[in-house]
C-alpha atoms as a PDB file:
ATOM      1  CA  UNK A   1     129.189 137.550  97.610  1.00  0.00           C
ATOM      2  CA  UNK A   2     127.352 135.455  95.508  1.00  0.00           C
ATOM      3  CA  UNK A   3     125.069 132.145  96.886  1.00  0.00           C
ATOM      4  CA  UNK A   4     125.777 128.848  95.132  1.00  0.00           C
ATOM      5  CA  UNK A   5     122.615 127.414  93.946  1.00  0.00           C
ATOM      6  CA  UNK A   6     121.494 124.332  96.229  1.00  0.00           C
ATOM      7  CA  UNK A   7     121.151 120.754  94.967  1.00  0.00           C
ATOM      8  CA  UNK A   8     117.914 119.043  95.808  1.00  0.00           C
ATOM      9  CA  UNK A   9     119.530 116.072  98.329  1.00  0.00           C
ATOM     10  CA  UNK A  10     119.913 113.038  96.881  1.00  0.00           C
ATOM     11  CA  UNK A  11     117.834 110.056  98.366  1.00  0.00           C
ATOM     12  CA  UNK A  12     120.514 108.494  99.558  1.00  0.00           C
ATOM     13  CA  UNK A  13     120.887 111.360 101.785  1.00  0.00           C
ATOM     14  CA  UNK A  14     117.828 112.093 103.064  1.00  0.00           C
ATOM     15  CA  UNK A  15     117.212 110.444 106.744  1.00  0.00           C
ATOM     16  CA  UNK A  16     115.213 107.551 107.247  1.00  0.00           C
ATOM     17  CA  UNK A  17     112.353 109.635 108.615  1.00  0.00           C
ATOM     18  CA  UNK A  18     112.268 112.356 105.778  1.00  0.00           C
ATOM     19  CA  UNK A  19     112.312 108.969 103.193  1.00  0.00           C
ATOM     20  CA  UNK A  20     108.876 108.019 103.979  1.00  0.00           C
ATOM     21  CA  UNK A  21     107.077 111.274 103.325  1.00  0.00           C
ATOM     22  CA  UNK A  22     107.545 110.723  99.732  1.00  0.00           C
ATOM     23  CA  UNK A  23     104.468 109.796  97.375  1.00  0.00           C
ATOM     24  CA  UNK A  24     103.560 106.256  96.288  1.00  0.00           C
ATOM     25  CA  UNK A  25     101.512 105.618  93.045  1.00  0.00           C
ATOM     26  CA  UNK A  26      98.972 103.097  92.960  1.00  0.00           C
ATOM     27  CA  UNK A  27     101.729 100.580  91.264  1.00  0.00           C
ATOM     28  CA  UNK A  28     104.270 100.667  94.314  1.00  0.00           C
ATOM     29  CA  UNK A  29     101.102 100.637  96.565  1.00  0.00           C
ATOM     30  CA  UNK A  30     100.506  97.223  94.902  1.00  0.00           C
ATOM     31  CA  UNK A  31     103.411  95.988  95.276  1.00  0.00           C
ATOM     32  CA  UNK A  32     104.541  96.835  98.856  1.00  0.00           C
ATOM     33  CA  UNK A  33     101.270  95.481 100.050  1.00  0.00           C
ATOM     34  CA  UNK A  34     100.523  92.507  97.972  1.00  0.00           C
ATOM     35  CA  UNK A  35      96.598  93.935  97.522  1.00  0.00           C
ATOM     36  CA  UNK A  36      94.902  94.320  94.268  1.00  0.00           C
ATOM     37  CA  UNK A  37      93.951  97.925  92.694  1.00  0.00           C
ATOM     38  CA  UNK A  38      90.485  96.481  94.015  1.00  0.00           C
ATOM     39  CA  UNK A  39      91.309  95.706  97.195  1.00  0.00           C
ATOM     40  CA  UNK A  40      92.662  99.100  97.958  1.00  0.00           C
ATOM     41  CA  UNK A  41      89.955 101.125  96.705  1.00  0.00           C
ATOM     42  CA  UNK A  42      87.543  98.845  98.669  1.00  0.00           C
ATOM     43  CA  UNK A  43      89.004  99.046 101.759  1.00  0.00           C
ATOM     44  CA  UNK A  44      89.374 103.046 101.166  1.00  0.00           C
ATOM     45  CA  UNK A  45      85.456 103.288 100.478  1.00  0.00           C
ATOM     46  CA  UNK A  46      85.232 101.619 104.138  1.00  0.00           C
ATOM     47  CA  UNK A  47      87.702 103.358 105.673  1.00  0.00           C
ATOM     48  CA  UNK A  48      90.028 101.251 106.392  1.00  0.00           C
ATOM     49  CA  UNK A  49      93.175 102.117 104.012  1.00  0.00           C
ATOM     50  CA  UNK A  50      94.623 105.364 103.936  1.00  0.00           C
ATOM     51  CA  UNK A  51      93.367 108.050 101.519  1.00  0.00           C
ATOM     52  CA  UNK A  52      94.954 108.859  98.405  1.00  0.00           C
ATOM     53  CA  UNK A  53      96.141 112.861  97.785  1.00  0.00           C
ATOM     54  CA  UNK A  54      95.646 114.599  94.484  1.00  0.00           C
ATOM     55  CA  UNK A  55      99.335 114.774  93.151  1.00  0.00           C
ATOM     56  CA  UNK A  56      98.748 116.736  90.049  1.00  0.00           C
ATOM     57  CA  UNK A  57      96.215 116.584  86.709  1.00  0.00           C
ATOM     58  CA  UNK A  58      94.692 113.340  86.934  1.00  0.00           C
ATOM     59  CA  UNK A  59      97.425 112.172  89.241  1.00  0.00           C
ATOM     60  CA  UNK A  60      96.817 110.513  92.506  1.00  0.00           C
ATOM     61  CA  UNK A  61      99.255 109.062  95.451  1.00  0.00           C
ATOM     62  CA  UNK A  62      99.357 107.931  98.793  1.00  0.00           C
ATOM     63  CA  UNK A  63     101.671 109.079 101.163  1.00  0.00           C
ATOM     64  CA  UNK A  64     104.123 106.588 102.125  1.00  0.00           C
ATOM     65  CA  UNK A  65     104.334 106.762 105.850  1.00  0.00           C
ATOM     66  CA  UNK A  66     100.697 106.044 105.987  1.00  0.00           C
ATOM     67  CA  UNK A  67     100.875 103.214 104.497  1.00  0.00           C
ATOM     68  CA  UNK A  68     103.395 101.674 106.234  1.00  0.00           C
ATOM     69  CA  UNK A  69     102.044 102.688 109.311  1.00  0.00           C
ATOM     70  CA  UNK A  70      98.832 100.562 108.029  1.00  0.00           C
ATOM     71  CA  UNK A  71     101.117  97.858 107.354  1.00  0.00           C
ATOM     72  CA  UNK A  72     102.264  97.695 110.960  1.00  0.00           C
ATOM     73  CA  UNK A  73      98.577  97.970 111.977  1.00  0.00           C
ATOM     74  CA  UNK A  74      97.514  95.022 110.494  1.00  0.00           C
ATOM     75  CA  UNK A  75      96.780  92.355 113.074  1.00  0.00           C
ATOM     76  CA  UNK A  76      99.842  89.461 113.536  1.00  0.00           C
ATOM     77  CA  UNK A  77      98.523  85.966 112.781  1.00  0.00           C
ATOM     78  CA  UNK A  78      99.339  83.205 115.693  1.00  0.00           C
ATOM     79  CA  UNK A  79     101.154  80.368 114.966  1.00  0.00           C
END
């Protein structure tokens, strides 16, 4: 009997868990956390972002459940 090739899942069906250990460019980065290209690379050379992963040839990314966990670590401002 012959196997059917598999289909890669779609994102749609992936669980919530497997979503975030995708890669995020330095674009998305931007944008989910509202800090410059600057900004990021600073706080990286202190220590205190996550670090970016070689994706490919002169390709970098972070992974996404990192930085959303550094989201959440951020400190809440009192009212």
């Amino acid at each position: 009997m012959k196997d059917k090739p598999t289909k890669p899942p779609s994102p749609d069906s992936v669980g919530a868990s497997d979503r975030s250990e995708i890669f995020w460019d330095l674009r998305t980065v931007t944008q989910k956390t509202g800090l410059s290209r600057a900004t990021i690379y600073r706080y990286m050379a202190r220590g205190a972002f996550p670090p970016r992963r070689k994706v490919g040839p002169g390709r970098v990314a972070w992974l996404a459940s990192e930085v959303i966990s550094w989201s959440f670590s951020r400190p809440v401002i009192a009212r």
